[in-house]
Structure formats: structure tokens, C-alpha cells
C-alpha atoms as a PDB file:
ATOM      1  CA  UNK A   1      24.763 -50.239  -4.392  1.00  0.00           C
ATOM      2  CA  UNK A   2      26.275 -46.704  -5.388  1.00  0.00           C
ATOM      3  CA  UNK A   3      22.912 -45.978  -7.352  1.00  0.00           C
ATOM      4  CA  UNK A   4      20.629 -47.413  -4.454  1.00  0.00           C
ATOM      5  CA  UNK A   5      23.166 -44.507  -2.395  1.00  0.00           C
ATOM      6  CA  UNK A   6      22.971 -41.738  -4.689  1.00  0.00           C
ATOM      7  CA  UNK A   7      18.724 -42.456  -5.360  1.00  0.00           C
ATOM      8  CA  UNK A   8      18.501 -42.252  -1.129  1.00  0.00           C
ATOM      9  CA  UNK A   9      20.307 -38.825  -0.791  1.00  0.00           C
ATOM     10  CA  UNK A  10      18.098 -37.607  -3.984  1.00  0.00           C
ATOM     11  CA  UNK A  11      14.973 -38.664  -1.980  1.00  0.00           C
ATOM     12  CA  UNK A  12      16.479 -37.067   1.171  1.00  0.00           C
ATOM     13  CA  UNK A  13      17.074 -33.951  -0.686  1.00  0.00           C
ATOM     14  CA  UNK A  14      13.807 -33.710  -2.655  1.00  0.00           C
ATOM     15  CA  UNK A  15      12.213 -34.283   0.962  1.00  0.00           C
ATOM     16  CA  UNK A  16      13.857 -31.521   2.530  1.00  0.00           C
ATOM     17  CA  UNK A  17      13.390 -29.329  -0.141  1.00  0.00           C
ATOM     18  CA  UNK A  18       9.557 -29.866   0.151  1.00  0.00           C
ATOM     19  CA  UNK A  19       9.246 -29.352   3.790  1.00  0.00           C
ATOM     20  CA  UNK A  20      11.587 -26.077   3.429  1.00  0.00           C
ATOM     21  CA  UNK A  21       8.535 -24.864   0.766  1.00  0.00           C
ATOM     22  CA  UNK A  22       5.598 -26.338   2.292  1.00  0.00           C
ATOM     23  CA  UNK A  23       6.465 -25.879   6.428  1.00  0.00           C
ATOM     24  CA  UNK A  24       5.412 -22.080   6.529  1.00  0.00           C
ATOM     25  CA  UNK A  25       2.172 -23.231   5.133  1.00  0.00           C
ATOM     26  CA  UNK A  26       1.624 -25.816   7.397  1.00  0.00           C
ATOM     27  CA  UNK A  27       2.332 -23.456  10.203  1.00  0.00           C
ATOM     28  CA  UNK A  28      -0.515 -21.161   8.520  1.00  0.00           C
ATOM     29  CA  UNK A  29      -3.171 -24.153   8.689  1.00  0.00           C
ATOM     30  CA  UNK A  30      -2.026 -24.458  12.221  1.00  0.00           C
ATOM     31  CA  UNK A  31      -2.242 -21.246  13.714  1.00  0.00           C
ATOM     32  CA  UNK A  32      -5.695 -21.190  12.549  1.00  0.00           C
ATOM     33  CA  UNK A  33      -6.705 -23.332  15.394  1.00  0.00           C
ATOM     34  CA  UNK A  34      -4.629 -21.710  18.215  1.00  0.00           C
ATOM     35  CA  UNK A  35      -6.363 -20.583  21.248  1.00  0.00           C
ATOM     36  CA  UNK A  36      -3.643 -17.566  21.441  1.00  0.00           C
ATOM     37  CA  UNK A  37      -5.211 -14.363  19.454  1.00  0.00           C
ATOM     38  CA  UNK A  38      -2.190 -12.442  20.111  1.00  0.00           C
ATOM     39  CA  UNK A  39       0.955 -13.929  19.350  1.00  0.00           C
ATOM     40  CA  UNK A  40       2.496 -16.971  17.467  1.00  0.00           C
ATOM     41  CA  UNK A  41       3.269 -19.111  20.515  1.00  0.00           C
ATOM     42  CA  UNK A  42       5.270 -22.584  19.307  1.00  0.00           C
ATOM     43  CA  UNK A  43       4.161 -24.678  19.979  1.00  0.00           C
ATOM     44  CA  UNK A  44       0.135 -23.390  20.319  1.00  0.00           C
ATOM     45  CA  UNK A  45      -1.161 -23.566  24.148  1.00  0.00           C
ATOM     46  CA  UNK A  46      -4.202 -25.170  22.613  1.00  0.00           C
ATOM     47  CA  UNK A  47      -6.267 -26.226  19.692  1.00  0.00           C
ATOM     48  CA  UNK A  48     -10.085 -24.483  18.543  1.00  0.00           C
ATOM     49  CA  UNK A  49     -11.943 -23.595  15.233  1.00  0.00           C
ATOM     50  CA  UNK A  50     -13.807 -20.414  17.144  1.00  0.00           C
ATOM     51  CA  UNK A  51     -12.051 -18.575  14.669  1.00  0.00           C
ATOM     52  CA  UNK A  52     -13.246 -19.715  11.524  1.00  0.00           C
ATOM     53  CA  UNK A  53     -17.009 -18.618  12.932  1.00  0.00           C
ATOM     54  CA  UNK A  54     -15.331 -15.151  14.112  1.00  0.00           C
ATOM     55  CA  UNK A  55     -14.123 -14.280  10.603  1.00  0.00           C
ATOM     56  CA  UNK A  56     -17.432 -15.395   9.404  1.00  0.00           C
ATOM     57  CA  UNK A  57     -19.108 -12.442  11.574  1.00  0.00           C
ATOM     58  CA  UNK A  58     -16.576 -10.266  11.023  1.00  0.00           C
ATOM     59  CA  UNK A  59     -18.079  -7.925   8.765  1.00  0.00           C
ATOM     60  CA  UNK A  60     -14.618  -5.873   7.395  1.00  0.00           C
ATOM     61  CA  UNK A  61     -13.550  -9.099   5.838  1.00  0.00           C
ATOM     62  CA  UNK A  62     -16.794  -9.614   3.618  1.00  0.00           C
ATOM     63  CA  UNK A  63     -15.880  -6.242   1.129  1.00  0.00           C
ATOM     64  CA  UNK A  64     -12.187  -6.776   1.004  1.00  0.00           C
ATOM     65  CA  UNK A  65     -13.496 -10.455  -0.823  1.00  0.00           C
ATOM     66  CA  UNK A  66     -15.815  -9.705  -2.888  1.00  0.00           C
ATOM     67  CA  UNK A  67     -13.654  -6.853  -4.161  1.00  0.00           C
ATOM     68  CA  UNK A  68     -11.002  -9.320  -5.123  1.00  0.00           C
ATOM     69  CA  UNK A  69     -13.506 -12.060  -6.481  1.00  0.00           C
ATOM     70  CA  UNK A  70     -14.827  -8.773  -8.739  1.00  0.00           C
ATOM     71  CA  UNK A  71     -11.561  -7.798 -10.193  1.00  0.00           C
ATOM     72  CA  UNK A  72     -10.409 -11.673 -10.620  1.00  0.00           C
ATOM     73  CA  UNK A  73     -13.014 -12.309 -12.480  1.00  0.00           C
ATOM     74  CA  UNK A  74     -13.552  -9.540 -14.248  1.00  0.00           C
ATOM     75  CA  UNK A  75      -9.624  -8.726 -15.266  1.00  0.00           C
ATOM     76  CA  UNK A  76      -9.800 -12.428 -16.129  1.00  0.00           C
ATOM     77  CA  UNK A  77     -12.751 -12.180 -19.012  1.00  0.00           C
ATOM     78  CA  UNK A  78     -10.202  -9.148 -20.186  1.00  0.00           C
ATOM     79  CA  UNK A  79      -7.099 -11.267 -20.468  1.00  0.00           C
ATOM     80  CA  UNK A  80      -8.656 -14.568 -21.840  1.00  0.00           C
ATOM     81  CA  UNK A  81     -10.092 -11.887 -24.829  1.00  0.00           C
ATOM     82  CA  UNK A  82      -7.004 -10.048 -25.610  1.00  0.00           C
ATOM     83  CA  UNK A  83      -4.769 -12.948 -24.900  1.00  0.00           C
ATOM     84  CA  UNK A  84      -6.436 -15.347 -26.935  1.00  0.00           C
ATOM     85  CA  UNK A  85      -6.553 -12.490 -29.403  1.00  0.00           C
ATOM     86  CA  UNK A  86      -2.547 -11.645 -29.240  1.00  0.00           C
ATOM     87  CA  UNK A  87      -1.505 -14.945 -29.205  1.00  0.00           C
ATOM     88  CA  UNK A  88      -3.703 -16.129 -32.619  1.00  0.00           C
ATOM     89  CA  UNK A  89      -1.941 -12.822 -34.222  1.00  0.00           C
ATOM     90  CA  UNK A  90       1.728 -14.186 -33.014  1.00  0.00           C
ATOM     91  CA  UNK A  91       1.295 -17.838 -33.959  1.00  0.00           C
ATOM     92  CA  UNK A  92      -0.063 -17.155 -37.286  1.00  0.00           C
ATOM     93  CA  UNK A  93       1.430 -14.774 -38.879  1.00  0.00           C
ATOM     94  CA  UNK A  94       5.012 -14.126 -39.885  1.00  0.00           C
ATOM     95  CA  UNK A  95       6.025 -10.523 -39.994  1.00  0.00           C
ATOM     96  CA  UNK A  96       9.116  -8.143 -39.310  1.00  0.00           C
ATOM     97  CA  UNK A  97       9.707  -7.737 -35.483  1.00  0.00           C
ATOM     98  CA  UNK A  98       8.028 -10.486 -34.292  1.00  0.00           C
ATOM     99  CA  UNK A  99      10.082 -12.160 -32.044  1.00  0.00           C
ATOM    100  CA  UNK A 100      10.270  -8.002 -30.102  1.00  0.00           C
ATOM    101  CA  UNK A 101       7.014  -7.767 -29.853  1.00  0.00           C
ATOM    102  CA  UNK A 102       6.305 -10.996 -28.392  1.00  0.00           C
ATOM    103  CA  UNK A 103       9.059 -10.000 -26.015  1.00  0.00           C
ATOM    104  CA  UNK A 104       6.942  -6.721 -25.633  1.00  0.00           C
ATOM    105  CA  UNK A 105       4.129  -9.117 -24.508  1.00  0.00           C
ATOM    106  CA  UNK A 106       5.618 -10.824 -21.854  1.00  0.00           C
ATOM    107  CA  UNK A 107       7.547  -8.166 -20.219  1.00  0.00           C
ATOM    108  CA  UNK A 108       4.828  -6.829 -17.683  1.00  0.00           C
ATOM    109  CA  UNK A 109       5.064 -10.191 -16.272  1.00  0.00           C
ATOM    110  CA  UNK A 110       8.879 -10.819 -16.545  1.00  0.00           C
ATOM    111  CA  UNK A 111       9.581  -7.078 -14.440  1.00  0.00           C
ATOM    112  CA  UNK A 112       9.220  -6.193 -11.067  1.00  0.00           C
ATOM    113  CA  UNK A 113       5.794  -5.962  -9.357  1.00  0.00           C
ATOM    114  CA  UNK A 114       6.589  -2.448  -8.442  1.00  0.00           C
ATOM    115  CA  UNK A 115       8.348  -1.410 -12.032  1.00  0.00           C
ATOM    116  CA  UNK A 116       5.001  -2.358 -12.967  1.00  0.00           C
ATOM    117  CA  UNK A 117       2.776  -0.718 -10.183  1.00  0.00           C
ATOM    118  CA  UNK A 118       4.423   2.595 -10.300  1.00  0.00           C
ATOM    119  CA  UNK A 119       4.307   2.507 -14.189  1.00  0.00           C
ATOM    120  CA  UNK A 120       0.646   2.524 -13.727  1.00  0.00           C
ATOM    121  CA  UNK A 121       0.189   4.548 -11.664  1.00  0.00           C
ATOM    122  CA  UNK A 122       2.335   7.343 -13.341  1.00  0.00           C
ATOM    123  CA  UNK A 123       0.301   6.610 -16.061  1.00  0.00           C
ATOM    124  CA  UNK A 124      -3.091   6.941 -14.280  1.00  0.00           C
ATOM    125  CA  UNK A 125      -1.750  10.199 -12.708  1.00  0.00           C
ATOM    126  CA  UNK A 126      -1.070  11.800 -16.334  1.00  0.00           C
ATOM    127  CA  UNK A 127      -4.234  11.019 -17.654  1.00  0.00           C
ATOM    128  CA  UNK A 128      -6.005  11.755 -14.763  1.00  0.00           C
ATOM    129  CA  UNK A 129      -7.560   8.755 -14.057  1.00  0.00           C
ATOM    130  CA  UNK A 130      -9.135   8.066 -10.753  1.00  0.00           C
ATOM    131  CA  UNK A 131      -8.411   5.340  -8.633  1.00  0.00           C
ATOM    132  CA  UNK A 132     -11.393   2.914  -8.666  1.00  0.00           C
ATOM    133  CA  UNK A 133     -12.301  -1.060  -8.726  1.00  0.00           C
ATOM    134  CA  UNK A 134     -10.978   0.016 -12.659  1.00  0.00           C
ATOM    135  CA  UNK A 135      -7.797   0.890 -12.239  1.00  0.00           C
ATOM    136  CA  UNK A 136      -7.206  -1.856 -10.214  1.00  0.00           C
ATOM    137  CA  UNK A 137      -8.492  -4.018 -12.971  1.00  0.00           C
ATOM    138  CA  UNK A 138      -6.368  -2.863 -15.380  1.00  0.00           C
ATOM    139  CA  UNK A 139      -3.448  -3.244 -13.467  1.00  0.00           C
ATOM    140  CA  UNK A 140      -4.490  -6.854 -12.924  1.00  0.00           C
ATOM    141  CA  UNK A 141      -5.109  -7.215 -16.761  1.00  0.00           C
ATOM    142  CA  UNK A 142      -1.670  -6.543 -17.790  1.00  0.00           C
ATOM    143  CA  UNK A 143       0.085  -9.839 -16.518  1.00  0.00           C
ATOM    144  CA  UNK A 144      -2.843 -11.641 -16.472  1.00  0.00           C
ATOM    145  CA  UNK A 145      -2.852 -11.360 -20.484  1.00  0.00           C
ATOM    146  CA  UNK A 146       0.829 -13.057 -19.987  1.00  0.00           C
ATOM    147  CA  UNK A 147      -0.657 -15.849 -18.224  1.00  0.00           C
ATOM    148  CA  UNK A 148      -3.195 -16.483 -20.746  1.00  0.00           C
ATOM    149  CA  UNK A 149      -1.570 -15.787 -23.878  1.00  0.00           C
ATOM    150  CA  UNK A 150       1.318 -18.126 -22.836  1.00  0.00           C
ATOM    151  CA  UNK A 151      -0.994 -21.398 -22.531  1.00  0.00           C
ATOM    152  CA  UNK A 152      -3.103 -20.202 -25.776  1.00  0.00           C
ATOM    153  CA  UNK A 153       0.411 -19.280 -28.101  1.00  0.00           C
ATOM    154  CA  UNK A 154       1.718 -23.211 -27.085  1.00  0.00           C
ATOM    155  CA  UNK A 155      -1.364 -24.648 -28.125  1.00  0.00           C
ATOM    156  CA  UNK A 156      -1.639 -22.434 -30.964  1.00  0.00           C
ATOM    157  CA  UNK A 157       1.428 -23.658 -32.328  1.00  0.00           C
ATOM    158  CA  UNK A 158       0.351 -27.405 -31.719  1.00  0.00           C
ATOM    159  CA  UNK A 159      -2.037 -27.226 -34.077  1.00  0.00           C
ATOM    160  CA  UNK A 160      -1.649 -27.800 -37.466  1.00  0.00           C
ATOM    161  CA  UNK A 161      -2.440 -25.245 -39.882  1.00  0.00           C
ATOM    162  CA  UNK A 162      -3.711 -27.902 -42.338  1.00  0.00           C
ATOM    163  CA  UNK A 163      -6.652 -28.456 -40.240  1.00  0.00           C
ATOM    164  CA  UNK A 164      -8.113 -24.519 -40.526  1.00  0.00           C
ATOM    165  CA  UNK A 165      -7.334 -25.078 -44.821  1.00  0.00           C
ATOM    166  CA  UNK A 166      -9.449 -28.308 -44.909  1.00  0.00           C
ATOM    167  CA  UNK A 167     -11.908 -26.555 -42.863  1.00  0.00           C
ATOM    168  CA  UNK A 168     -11.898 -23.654 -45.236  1.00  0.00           C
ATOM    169  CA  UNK A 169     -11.987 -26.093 -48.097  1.00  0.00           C
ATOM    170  CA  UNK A 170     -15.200 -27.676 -46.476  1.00  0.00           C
ATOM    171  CA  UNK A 171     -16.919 -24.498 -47.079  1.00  0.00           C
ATOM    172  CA  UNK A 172     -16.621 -23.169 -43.103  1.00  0.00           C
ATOM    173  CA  UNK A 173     -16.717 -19.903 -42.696  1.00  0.00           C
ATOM    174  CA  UNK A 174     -14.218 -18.106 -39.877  1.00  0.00           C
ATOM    175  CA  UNK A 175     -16.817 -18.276 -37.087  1.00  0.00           C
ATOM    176  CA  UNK A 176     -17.374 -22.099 -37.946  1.00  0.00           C
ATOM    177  CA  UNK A 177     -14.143 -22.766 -38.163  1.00  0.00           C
ATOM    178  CA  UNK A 178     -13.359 -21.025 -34.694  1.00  0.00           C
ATOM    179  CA  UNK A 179     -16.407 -22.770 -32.712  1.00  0.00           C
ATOM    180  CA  UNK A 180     -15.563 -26.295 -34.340  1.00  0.00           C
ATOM    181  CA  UNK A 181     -11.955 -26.370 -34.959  1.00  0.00           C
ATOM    182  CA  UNK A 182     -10.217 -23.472 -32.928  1.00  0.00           C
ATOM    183  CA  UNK A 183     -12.387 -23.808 -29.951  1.00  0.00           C
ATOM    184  CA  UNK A 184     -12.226 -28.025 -29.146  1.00  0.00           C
ATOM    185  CA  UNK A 185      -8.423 -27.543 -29.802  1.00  0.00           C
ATOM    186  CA  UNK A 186      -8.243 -24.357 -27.358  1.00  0.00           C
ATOM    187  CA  UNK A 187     -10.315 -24.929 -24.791  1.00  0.00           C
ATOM    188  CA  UNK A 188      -8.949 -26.149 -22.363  1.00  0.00           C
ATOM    189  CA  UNK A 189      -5.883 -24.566 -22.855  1.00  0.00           C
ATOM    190  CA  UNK A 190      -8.004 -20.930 -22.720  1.00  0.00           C
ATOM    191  CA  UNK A 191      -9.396 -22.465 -19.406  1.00  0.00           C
ATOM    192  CA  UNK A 192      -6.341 -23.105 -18.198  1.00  0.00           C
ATOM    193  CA  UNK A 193      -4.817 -19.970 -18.053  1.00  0.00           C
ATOM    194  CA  UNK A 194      -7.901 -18.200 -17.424  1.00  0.00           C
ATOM    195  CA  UNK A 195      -8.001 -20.224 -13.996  1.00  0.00           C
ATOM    196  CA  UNK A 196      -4.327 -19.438 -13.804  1.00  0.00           C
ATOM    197  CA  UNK A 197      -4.928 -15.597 -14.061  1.00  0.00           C
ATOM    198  CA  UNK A 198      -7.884 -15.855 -11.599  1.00  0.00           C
ATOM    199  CA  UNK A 199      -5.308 -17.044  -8.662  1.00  0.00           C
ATOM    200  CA  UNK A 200      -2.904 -14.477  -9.611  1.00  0.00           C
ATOM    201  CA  UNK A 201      -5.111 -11.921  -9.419  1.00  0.00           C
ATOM    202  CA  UNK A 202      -6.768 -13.143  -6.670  1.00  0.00           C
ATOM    203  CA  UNK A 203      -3.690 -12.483  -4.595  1.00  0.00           C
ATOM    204  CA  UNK A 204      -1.837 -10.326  -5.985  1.00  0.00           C
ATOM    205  CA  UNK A 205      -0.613  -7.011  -3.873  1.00  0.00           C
ATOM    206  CA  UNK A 206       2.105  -5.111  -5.413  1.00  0.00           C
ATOM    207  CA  UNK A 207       0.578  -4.012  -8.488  1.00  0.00           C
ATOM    208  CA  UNK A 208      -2.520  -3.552  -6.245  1.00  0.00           C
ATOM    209  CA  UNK A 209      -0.848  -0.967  -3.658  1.00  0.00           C
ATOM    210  CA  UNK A 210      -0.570   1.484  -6.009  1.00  0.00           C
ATOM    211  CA  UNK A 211      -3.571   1.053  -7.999  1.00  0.00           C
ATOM    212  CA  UNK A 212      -5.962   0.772  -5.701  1.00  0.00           C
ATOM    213  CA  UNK A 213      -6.180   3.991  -3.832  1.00  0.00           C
ATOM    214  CA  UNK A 214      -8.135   3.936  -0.840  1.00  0.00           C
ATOM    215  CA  UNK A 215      -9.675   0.287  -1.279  1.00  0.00           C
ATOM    216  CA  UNK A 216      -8.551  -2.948  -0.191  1.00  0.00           C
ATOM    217  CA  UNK A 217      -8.823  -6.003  -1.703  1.00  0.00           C
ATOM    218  CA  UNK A 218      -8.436  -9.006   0.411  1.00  0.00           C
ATOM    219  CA  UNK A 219      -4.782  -9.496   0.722  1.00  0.00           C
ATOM    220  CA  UNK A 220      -4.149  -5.501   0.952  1.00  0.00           C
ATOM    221  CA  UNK A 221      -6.348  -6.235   4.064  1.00  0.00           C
ATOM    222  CA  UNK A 222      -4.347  -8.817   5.030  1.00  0.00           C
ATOM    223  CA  UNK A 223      -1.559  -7.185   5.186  1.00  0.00           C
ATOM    224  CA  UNK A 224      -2.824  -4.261   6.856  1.00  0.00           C
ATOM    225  CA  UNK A 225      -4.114  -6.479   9.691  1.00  0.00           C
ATOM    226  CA  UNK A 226      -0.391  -8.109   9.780  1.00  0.00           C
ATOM    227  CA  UNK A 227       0.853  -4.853  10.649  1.00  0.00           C
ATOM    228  CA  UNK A 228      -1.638  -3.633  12.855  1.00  0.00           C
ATOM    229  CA  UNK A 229      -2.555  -7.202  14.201  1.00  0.00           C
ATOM    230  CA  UNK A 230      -6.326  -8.379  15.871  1.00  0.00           C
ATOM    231  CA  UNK A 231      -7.201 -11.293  16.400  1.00  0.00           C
ATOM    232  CA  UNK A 232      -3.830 -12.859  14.484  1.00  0.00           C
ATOM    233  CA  UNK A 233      -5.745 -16.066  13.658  1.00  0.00           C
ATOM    234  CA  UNK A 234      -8.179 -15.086  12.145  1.00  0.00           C
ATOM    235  CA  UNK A 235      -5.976 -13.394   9.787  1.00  0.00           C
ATOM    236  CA  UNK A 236      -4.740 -17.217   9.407  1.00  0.00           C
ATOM    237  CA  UNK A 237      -8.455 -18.429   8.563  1.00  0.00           C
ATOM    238  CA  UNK A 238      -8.447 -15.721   6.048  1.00  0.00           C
ATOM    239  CA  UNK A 239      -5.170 -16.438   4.593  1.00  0.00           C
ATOM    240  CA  UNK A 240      -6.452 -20.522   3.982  1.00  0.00           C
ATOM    241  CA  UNK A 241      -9.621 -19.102   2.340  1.00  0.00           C
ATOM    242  CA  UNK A 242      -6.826 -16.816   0.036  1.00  0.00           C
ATOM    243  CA  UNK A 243      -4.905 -20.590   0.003  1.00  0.00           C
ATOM    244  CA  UNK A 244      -7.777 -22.512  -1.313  1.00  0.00           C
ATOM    245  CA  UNK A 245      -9.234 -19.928  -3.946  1.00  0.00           C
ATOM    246  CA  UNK A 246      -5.654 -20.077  -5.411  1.00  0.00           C
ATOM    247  CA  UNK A 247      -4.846 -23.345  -5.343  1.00  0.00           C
ATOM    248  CA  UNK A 248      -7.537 -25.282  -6.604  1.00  0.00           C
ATOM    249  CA  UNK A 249      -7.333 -23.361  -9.621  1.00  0.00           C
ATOM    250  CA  UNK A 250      -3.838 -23.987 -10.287  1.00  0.00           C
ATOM    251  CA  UNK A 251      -4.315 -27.601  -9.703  1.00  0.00           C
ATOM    252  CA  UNK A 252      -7.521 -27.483 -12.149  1.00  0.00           C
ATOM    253  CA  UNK A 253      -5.009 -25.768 -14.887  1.00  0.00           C
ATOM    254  CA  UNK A 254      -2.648 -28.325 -14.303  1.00  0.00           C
ATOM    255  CA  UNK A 255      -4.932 -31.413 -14.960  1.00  0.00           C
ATOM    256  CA  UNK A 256      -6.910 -29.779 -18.206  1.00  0.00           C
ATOM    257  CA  UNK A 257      -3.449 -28.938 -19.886  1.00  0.00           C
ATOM    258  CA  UNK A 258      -1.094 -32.117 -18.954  1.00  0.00           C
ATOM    259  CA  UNK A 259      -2.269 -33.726 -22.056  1.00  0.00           C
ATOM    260  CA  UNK A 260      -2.149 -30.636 -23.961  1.00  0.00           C
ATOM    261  CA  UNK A 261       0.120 -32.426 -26.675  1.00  0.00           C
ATOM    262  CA  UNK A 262      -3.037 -34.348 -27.867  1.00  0.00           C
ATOM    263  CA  UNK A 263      -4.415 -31.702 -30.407  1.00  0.00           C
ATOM    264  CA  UNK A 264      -5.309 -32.025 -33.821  1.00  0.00           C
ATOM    265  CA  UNK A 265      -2.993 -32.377 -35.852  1.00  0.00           C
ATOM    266  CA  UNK A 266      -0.181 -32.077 -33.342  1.00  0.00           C
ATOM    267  CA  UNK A 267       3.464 -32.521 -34.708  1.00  0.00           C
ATOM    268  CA  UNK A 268       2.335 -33.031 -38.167  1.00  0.00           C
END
């Protein structure tokens, strides 16, 4: 009876704490479909979906997007190199100061957004960089190397390093040995955190407010059109658009590397 107690209150508790996480999104999804443009009236005087076909016409969204979708992308090709790159060099080899440098790795990730930001952009400023769709990238490529390095340094260290010695004992060279041994082993572990940088980058806007300059990238313009609201819901379509480019990423990563323990020669 006390467990069938104690197993209630956990389920009470976990349900709260859902709804406490979840509600504000909810209340994004809903506000969508208000017929109020210029306030957040609870609850809505009405339901519509005009404003999904306003944001479609609304040519200042359409830049803003494709701006993010170019530096996603792009700073995620960077990070799934170098990444994949840094953590092969960490898991393999055994050297003086390894454990600092990994710490080194991860530390653009584990400090502030704006530690970061202004870093770079005192950094930009000295070398006299211009602000561009570059800079931004880079800025985006620093923790999205984290992301990326983190899923490929677990698997690397899943894998047995008697497979890559029989492979070099069956005569493979290192490119063989990377597109049939490395490669079925990593991939989805590589595509997991290359989705995972995507959504990161996708909405990221710390780092991005001082990289950026003058351009906006799709949650900068959010943001902006917070502050200086028109048309508040169709900031809300936008911000489900921003919801579902993230998420289903995320929830791809989560399914490819769930049954990341099943490598070759895992735990040998």
C-alpha cells in the first residue's frame, strides 16, 4: 500500500513537472491560431490559421531562414570534420595533458553564451575581421564541435581497438579501414550529433548577437519582432517552424544513438 502511495505522488510529480516544461509551449502552438494580432488575450477571443498564410507572404521572414538554414548547415559540415577529427586524436592516443585538453575542448560549450560571444567578437575586432554570414559561422562552429565530438569520443571508446589491428592485419589500408570499420561503427553516432548541432545552431542567439553584425538570422528576427511586436502571431507561426526544425532532429539523434552500445567489439 505505502509503495502503491509513494509510486502515485512520483506520477503526480513527474506530471507536474512536465506540464511546468511543456505549458509555455503549448501556449506557443496556441497563440498561433488567435484571432487577436496584438496582444496575448487568455483565453484567445477566437480560433484561425490566417496566420500561417500571412507569414508565408511575408517576405522579411524568408532571408532571416534561409540565413539560419545556411549557417546550420554549413557550421555543421565544419564541426562533424573537426569533431570527428578531435575526438579520434583523444580516444586513441595516450599522451601528457590529455585529460586538459579535452577539458579545453568542451569549454566553449560548458561557458556562458555571452563569455563566448564577446570572446569572438574581441577576437574578430583584433584581427579585423568583418562581420559576415562567416563570422557567424564560426561562432556557431565552436560549440557545435562540442556537440559532435561528444557523441563521436563515446563511440570511439566503444570500439575495440582489436578490430582496426585485425583490419590492419587483413592487409587494409587506413582509408579501408575508415570506410569499412570506422565508418559502420560511427555513423550513426557522427549523424547524431551532426543533427544535434544543426538544432543548436539553428536557434541559437547569444553567440549570434555579437557575431552577426547587421544580419539577422531567424531567431535574431524573432526577437526583434518580440520587442517591437506586429502581428504577434505570426511571430508564434514562426516560432513552431523554429520548434519543428529543432526538434525533429533531436528526436532523430535520439533514436540512431539509443542502441549505440551495439558496436563492434563493444566491452571487449
Amino acid at each position: 500500500m505505502h509503495s502503491d502511495r509513494a509510486s502515485f505522488g512520483l506520477r503526480i510529480a513527474a506530471g507536474l513537472g512536465l506540464l511546468f516544461l511543456h505549458l509555455p509551449i503549448l501556449l506557443i502552438f496556441l497563440y498561433a491560431f488567435t484571432t487577436e494580432e496584438k496582444s496575448y488575450q487568455f483565453p484567445p477571443p477566437g480560433l484561425t490559421a490566417k496566420w500561417f498564410g500571412v507569414a508565408w507572404d511575408r517576405a522579411d521572414i524568408w532571408p532571416p531562414l534561409w540565413l539560419s538554414l545556411q549557417v546550420a548547415a554549413i557550421a555543421t559540415v565544419i564541426a562533424m570534420i573537426l569533431g570527428t577529427l578531435v575526438a579520434a586524436a583523444m580516444a586513441q592516443s595516450r599522451f601528457f595533458g590529455r585529460e586538459q585538453i579535452s577539458l579545453l575542448i568542451l569549454l566553449p560549450i560548458a561557458l556562458p553564451g555571452v563569455i563566448t560571444g564577446m570572446a569572438l567578437r574581441s577576437a574578430f575586432s583584433v584581427m579585423d575581421i568583418p562581420y559576415s554570414v562567416w563570422t557567424i559561422i564560426l561562432g556557431h562552429a565552436t560549440f557545435c564541435i562540442v556537440i559532435v565530438y561528444n557523441n563521436a569520443v563515446a563511440r570511439f571508446r566503444r570500439l575495440s581497438g582489436g578490430i582496426l589491428e585485425a583490419s590492419a592485419d587483413l592487409g587494409a589500408n587506413g582509408f579501408q579501414t575508415f570506410r569499412h570499420v570506422l565508418l559502420p561503427n560511427l555513423g550513426s553516432a557522427l549523424l547524431a550529433g551532426g543533427m544535434l548541432a544543426f538544432a543548436l545552431s539553428f536557434d541559437e542567439v547569444i553567440v549570434t548577437t555579437f557575431t552577426a553584425g547587421r544580419q539577422s538570422t531567424l531567431p535574431i528576427w524573432m526577437l526583434q519582432e518580440l520587442v517591437r511586436p506586429r502581428q504577434r502571431p505570426v511571430t508564434n507561426v514562426v516560432a513552431i517552424v523554429v520548434f519543428a526544425v529543432t526538434f525533429l532532429p533531436i528526436l532523430a539523434a535520439y533514436y540512431l544513438t539509443r542502441d549505440g552500445d551495439q558496436t563492434a567489439g563493444a566491452g571487449k
